[in-house]
Protein backbone atom coordinates (compact mmCIF):
# COMPACT_ATOMS: atom_id res chain seq x y z
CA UNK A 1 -21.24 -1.05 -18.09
CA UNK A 2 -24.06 1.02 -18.18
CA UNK A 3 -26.96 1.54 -15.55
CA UNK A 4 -29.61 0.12 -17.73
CA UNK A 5 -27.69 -3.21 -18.72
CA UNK A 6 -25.99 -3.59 -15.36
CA UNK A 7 -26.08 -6.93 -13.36
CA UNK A 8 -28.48 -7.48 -10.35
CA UNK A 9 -25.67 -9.15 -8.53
CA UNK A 10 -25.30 -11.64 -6.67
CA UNK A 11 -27.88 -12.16 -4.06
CA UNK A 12 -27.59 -10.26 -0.44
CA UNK A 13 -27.33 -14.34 1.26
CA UNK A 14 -24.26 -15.14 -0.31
CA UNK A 15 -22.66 -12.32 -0.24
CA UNK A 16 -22.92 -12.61 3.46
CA UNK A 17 -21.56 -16.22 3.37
CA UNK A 18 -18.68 -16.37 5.83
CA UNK A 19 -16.82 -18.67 2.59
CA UNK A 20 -17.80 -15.84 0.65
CA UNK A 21 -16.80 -13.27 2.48
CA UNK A 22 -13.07 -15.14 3.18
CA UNK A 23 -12.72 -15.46 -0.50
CA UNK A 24 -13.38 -11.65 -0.84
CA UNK A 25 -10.79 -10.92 1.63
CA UNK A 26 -8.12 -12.68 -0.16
CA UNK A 27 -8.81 -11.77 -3.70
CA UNK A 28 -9.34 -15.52 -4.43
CA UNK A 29 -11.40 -15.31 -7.74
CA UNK A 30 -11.03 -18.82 -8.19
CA UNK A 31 -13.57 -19.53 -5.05
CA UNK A 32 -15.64 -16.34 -5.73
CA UNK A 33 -16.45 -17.88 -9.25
CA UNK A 34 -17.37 -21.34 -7.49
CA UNK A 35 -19.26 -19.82 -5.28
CA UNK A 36 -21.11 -17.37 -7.28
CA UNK A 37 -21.86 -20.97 -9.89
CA UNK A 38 -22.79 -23.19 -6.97
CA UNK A 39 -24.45 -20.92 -4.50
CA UNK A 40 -25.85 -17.95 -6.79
CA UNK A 41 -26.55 -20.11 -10.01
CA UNK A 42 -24.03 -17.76 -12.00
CA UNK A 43 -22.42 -19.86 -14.46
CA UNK A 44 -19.32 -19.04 -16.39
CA UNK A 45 -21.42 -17.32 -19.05
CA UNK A 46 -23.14 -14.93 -16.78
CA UNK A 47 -19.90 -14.12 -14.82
CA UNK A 48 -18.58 -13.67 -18.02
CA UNK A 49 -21.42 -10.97 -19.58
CA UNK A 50 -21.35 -9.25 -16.27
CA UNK A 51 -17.75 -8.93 -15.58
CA UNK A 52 -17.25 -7.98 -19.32
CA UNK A 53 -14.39 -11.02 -19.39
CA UNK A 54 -14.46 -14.23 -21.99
CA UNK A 55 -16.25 -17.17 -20.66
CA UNK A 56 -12.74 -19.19 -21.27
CA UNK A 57 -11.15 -16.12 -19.04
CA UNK A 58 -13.30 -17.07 -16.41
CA UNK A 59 -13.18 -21.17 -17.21
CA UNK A 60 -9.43 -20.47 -16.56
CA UNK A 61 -9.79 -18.47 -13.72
CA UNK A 62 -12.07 -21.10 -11.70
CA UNK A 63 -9.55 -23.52 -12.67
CA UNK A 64 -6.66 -21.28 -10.64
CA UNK A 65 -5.12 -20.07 -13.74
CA UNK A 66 -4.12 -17.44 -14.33
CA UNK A 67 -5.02 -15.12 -11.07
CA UNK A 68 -6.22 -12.20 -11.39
CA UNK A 69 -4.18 -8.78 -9.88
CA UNK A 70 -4.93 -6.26 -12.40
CA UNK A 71 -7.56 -3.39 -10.74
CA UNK A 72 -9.32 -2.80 -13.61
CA UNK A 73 -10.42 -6.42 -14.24
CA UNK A 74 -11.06 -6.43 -9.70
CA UNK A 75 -12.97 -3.33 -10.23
CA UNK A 76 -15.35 -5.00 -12.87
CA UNK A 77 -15.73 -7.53 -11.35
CA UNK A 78 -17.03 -5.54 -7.89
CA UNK A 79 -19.34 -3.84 -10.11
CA UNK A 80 -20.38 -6.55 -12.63
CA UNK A 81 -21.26 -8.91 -9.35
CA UNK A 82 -22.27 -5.89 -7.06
CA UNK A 83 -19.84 -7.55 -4.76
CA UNK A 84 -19.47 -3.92 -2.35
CA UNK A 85 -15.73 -2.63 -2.52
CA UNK A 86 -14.89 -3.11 0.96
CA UNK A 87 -15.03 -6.50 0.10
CA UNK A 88 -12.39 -6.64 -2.18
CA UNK A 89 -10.43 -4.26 -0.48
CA UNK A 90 -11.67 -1.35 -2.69
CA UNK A 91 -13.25 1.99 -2.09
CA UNK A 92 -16.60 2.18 -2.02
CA UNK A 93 -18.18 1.63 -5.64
CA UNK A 94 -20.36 4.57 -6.65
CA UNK A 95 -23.27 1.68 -7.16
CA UNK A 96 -22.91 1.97 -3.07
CA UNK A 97 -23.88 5.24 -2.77
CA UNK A 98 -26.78 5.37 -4.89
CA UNK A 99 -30.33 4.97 -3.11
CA UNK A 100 -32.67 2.82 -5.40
CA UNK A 101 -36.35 3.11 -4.39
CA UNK A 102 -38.53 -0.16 -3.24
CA UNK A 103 -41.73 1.33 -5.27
CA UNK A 104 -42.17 3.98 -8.01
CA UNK A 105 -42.90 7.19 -7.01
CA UNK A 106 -44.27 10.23 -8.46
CA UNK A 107 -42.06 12.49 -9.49
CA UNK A 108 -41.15 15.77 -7.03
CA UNK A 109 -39.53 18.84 -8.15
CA UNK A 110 -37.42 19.91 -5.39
CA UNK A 111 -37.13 23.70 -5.33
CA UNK A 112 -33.94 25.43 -4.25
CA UNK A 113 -33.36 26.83 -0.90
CA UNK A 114 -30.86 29.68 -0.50
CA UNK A 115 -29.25 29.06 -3.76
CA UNK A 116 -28.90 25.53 -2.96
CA UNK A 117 -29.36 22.95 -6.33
CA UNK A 118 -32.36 21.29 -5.92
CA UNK A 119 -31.67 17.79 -3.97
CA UNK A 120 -33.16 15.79 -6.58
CA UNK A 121 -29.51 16.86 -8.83
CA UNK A 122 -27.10 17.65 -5.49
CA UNK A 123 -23.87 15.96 -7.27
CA UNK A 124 -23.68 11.76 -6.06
CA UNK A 125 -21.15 10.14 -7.07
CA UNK A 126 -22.60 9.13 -10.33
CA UNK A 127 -23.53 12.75 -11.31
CA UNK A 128 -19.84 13.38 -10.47
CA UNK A 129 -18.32 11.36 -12.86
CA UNK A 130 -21.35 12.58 -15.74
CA UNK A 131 -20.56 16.06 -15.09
CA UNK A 132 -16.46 15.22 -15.65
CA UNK A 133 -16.90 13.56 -18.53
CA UNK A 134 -19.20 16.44 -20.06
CA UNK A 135 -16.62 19.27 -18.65
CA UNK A 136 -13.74 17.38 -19.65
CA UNK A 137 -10.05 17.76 -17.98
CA UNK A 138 -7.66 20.06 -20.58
CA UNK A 139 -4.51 18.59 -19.83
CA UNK A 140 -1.47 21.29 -19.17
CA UNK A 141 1.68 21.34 -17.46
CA UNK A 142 -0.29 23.00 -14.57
CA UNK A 143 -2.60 20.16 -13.98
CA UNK A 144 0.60 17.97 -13.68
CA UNK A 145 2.03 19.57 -11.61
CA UNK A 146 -0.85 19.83 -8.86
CA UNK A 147 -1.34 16.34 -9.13
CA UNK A 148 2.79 15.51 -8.71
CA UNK A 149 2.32 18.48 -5.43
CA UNK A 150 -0.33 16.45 -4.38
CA UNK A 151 1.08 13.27 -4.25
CA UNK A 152 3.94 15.08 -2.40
CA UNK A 153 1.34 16.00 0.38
CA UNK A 154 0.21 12.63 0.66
CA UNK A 155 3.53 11.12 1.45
CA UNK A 156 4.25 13.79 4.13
CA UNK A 157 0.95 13.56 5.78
CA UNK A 158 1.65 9.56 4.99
CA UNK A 159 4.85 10.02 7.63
CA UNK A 160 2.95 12.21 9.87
CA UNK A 161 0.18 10.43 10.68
CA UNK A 162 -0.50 7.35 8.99
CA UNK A 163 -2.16 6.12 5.66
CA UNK A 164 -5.27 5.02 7.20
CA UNK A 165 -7.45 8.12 7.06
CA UNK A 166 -5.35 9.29 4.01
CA UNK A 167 -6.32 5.76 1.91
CA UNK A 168 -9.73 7.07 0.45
CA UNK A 169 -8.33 10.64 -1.24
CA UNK A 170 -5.82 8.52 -2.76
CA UNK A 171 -7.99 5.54 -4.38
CA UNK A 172 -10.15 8.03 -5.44
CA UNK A 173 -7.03 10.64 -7.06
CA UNK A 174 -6.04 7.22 -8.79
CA UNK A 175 -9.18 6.81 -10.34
CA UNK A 176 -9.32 10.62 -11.54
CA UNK A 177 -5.82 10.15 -13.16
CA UNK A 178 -7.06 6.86 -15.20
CA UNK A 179 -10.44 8.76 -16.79
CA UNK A 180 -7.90 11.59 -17.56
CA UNK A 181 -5.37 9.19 -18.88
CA UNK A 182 -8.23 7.46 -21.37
CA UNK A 183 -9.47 10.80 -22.42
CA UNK A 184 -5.24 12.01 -23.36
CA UNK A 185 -4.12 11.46 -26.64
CA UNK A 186 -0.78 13.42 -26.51
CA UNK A 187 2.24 11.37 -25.93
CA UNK A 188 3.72 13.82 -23.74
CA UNK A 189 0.94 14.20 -21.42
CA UNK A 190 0.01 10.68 -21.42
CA UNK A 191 3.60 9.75 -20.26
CA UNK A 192 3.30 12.20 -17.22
CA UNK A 193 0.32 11.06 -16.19
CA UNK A 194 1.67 7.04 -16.53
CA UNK A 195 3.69 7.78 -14.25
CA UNK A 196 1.11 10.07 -11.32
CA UNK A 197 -0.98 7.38 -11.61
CA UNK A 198 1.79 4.71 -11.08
CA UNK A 199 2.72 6.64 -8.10
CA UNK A 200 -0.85 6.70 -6.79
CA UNK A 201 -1.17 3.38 -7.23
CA UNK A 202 1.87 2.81 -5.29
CA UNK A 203 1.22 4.63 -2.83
CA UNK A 204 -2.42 2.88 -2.30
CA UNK A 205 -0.51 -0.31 -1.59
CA UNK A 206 1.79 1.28 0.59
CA UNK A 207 -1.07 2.54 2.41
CA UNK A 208 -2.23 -1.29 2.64
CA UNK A 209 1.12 -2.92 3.39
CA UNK A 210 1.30 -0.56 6.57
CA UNK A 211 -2.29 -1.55 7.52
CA UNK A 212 -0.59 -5.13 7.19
CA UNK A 213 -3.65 -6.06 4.11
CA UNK A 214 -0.59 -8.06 2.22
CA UNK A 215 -2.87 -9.27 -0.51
CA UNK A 216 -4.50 -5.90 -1.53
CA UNK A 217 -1.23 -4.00 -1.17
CA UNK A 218 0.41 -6.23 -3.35
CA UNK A 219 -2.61 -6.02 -6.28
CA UNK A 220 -2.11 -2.07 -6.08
CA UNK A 221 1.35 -2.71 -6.27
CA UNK A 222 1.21 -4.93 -9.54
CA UNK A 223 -0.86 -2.22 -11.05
CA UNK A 224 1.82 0.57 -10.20
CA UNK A 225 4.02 -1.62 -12.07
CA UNK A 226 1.55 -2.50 -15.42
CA UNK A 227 1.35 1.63 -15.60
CA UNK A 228 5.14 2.16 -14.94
CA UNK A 229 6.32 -0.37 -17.45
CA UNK A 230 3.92 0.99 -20.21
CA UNK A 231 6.43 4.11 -20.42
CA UNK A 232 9.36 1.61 -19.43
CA UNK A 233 10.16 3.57 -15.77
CA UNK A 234 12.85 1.68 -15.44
CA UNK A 235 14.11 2.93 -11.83
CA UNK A 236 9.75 3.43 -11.02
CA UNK A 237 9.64 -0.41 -11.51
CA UNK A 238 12.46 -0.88 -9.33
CA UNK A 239 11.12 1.17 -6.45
CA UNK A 240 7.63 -1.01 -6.73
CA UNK A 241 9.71 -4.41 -6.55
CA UNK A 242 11.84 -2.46 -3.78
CA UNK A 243 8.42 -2.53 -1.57
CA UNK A 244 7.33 -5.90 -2.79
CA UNK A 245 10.43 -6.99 -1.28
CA UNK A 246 10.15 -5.08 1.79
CA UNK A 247 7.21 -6.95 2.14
CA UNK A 248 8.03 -10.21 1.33
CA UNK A 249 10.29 -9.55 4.01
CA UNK A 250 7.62 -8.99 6.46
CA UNK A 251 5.51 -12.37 5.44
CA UNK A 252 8.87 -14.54 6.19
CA UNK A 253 9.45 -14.69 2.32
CA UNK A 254 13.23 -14.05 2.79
CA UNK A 255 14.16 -15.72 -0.42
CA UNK A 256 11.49 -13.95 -2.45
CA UNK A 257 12.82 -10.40 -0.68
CA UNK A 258 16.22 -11.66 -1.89
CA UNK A 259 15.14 -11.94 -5.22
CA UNK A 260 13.01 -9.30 -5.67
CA UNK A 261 15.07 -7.04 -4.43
CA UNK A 262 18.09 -8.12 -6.94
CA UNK A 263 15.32 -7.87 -9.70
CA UNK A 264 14.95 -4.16 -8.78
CA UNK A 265 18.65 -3.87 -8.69
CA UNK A 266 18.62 -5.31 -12.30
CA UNK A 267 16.13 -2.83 -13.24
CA UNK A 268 17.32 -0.24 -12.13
CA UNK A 269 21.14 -0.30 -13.94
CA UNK A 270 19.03 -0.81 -17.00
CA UNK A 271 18.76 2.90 -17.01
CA UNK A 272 21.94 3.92 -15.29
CA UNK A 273 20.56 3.91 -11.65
CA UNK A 274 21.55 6.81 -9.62
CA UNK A 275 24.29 5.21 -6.53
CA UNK A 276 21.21 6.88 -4.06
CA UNK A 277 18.62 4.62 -5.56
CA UNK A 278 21.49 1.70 -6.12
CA UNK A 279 22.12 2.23 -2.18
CA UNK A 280 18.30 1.84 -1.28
CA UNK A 281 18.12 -1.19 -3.30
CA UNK A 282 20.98 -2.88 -1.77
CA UNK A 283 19.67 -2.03 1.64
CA UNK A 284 16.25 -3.93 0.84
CA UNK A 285 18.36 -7.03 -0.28
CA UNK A 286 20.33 -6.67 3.20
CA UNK A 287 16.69 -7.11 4.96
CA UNK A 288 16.10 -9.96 2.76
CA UNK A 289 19.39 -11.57 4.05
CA UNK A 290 18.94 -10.52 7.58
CA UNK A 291 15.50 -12.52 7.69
CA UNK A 292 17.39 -15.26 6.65
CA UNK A 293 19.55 -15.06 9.10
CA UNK A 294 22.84 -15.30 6.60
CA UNK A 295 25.32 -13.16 8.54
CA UNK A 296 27.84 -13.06 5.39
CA UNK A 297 25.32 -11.92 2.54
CA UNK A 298 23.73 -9.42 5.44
CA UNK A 299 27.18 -7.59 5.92
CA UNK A 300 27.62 -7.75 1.98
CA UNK A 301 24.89 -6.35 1.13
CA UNK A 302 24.93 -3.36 3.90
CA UNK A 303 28.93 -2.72 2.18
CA UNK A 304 27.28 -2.32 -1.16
CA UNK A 305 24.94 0.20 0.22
CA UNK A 306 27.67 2.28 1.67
CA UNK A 307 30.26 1.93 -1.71
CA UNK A 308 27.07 3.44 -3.44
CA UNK A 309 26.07 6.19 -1.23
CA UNK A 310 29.52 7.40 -0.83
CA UNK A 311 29.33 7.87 -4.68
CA UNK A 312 26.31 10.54 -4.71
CA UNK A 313 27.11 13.93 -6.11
CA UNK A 314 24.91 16.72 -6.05
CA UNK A 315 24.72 16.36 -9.92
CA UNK A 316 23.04 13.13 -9.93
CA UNK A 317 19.71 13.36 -11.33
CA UNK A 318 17.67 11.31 -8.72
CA UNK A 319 13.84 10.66 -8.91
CA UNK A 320 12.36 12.42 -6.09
CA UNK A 321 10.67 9.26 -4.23
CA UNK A 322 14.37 8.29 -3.46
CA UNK A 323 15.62 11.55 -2.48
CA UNK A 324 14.31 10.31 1.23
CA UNK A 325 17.65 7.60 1.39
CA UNK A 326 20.21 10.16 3.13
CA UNK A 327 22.72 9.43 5.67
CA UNK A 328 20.06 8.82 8.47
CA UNK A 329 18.30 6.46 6.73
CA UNK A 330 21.37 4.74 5.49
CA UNK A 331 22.30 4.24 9.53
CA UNK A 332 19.08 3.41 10.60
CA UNK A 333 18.48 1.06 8.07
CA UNK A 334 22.07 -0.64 9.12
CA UNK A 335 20.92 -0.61 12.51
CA UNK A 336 17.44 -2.64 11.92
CA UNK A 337 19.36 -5.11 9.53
CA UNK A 338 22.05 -5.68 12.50
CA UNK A 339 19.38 -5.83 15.04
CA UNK A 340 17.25 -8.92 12.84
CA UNK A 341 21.01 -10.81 12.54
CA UNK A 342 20.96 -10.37 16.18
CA UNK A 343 24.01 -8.02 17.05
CA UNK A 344 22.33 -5.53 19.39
CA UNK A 345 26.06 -4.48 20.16
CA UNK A 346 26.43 -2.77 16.64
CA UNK A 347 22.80 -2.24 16.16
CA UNK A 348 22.30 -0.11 19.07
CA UNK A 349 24.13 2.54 18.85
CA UNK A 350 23.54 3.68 14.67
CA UNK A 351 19.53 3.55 15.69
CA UNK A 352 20.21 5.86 18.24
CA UNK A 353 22.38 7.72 16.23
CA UNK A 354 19.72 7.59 13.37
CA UNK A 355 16.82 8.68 15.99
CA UNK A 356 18.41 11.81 17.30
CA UNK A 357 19.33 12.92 13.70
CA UNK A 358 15.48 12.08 12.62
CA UNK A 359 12.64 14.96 11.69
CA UNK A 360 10.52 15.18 14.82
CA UNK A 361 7.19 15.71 12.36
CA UNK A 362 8.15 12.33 11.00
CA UNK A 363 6.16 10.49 13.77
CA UNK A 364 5.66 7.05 12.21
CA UNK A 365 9.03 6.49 11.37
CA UNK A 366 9.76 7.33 14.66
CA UNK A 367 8.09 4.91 16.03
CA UNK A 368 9.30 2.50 13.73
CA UNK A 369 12.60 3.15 14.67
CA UNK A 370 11.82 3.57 18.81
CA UNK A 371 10.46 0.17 18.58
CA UNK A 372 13.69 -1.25 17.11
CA UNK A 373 15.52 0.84 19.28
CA UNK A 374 14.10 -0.81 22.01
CA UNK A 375 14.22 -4.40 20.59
CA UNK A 376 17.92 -4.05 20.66
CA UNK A 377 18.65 -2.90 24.05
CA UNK A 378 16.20 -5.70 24.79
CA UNK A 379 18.44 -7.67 23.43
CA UNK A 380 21.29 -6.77 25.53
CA UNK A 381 19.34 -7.50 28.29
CA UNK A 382 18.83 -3.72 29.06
CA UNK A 383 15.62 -4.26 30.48
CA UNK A 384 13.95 -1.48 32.33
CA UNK A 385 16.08 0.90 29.21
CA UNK A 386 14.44 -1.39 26.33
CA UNK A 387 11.03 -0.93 28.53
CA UNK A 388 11.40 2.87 28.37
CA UNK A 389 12.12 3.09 25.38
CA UNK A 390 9.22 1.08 23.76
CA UNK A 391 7.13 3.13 26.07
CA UNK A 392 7.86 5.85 24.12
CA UNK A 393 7.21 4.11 20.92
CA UNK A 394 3.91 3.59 22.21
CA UNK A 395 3.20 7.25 22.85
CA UNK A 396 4.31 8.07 19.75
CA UNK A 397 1.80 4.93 17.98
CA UNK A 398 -1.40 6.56 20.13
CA UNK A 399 -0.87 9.93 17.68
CA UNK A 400 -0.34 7.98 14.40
CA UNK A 401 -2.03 5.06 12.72
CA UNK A 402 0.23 2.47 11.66
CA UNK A 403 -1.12 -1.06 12.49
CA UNK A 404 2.82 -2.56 10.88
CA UNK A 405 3.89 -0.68 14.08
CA UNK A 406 1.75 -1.84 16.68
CA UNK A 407 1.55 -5.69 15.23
CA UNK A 408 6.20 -4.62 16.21
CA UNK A 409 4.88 -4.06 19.75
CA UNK A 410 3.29 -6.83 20.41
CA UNK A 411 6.16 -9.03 19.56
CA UNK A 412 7.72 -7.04 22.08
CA UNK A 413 5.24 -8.10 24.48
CA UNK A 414 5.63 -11.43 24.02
CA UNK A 415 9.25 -10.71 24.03
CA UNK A 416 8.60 -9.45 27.24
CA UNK A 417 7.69 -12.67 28.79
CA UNK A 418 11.01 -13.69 29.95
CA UNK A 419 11.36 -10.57 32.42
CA UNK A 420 6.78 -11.49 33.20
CA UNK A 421 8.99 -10.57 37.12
CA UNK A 422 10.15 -7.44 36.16
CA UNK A 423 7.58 -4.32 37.32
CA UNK A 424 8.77 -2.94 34.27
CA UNK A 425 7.65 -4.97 31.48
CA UNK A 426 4.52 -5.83 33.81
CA UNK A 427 3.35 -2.37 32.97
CA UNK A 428 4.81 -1.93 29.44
CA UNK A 429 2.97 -5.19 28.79
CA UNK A 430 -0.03 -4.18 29.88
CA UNK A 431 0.30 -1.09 27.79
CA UNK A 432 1.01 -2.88 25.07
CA UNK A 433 -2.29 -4.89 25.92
CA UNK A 434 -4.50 -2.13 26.06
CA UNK A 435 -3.46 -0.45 23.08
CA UNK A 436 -4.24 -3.84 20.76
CA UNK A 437 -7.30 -4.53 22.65
């Protein structure tokens, strides 16, 4: 949509709406149509013209059918309502950033100071995205492989510290790797880059599903899997329904974890999948079981895991975002499904195991794993220990930003509640306390 044809919007006082504002929050298009029809006089037509969908698309849509998840169509619609992207869970829109005068003024050539551009043409975001599309991007194998190096550095800084600060370089990275992708015509290239920006846009929701935003992680999630199944990734769509799982897992959807995590299994043998990615996969059904609380399917599920990692070979041609599934995460993964059935006897010692055999620099993992280190012992009524040891899971969450891991802390509080006697969990609690406050 171009500057000159763009929509005003819709107005400043219902965009401030508390209704509003909730239906942002949850991607609810539905309501945000309603809304923009009933309290912004925008009917279907208008939403339509702005949003550059069919009026019947958004007839449908106000009706709650179908729902929209694809990013594209959530990115018009940001910028064909001016709805700003923190809204909708987006980064900022580049619409944000630009300053719009109340009045005309007269024109001022700014002059250059110390070799400066002038201000009036210091690159915005808009000029940004002009000057890339006049420059162009010449795909070559070298530009790939930055942009697979970089998403490498992302993960690792990812474990290290968090995805919070990291969120913003990655939305953005996505973005660059769809104008490249429009602008590719060879095959070749165009598969690579499929499957960066798949990646990327996995690794967005990731970012969101450990910042515990469910509903935007899972839209970035469907979108890594629209761009993986355009090249038909088979074992690419099975990682993304590996983390939808994982998730599902942490809303209390233990039957959708079940399935989707079978559904990646299914995907993944399409194309012959490696026994470490078959291992993974069977290890994400295991949680799925464990949140069930089906003791049987649990134990089943871990032996699967173990037949197929016993079966890697250092032949086996595995995509490197599974290459992280090694013995230690096998264990600790064991661990955390025996610790949701309940049996802190068995659980206890592979997390330990699994903790002592962990990188160091990994520090959100760690902290993961402290906490359901600690949950355990908890379990076996090892107070003052399970206290301990959660205090160091808190040391290690005041270094890294992982919301997942401190919402895991204060269950432990209110775990905690039982032993409200004990000076131990008095001042772990209050920890605990002060941290979430």
């Amino acid at each position: 949509m171009s500057e000159s044809t763009a929509s005003p919007g819709l107005p400043s006082r219902l965009l401030a709406d508390p209704e509003m504002i909730s239906a942002c929050a949850e991607r609810d298009f539905a309501r945000i149509f309603q809304l923009a029809k009933r309290k912004g006089g925008f009917h279907p037509s208008r939403i339509a013209r702005a949003c550059d969908l069919t009026p019947s698309r958004v007839g449908e849509v106000m009706q709650g059918k179908p729902k929209i998840t694809n990013m594209a169509v959530i990115e018009r619609i940001s910028d064909g309502l001016r709805i700003p992207g923190h809204m909708l869970g987006l980064a900022d829109r580049g619409w944000e950033r630009v300053a719009i005068p109340a009045r005309r003024q007269p024109t001022v050539v700014a002059q250059p100071v110390q070799g400066d551009l002038p201000v009036a043409v210091k690159p915005g975001s808009d000029l940004d995205d002009i000057l890339a599309i006049a420059a162009g991007t010449r795909v070559t194998p070298t530009v790939l492989r930055s942009l697979q190096a970089s998403i490498e550095d992302y993960w690792r800084r990812d474990d290290e510290h968090g995805g919070e600060a990291l969120r913003p370089a990655v939305i953005g990275q996505l973005k660059y790797v769809k104008g490249i992708l429009r602008d590719t015509a060879d095959p070749n290239f165009r598969r690579s880059l499929h499957g960066i920006a798949a990646e990327l846009a996995r690794l967005t929701g990731w970012t969101y599903f450990d910042a515990r935003q469910y509903s935007t992680a899972r839209g970035y999630f469907t979108e890594s899997l629209r761009l993986a199944r355009e090249i038909d990734d088979r074992p690419f769509i099975a990682n993304v329904l590996a983390c939808l799982s994982l998730q599902a897992t942490y809303q209390d959807k233990a039957q959708d974890a079940i399935t989707l995590a079978r559904a990646a299994q299914d995907s993944a043998r399409l194309d012959g999948g490696t026994p470490r990615l078959m291992a993974m996969l069977s290890m994400r059904e295991a949680f799925g079981h464990a949140s069930a609380h089906d003791r049987e399917a649990t134990h089943e599920a871990i032996g699967e895991a173990q037949q197929h990692f016993e079966r890697i070979a250092p032949t086996d041609d595995d995509p490197a975002w599974v290459q992280y599934f090694d013995q230690t995460k096998l264990t600790v993964d064991t661990g955390i499904a025996l610790g949701q059935l309940g049996d802190a006897r068995a659980a206890e010692p592979l997390i330990a195991e699994a903790l002592r055999a962990e990188p160091t620099t990994n520090l959100r993992g760690r902290a993961f794993h402290t906490f359901w280190l600690a949950r355990t012992q908890l379990q076996g009524r090892k107070v003052e220990l399970a206290c301990a040891t959660a205090g160091q899971a808190l040391d290690l969450v005041a270094i890294v930003e992982s919301p997942r891991v401190v919402a895991h802390l204060q269950e432990f509080r209110q775990s905690l509640r039982a032993y409200r006697h004990t000076p131990a969990a008095v001042e772990l609690g209050s920890r605990i306390t002060e941290l979430a406050g």
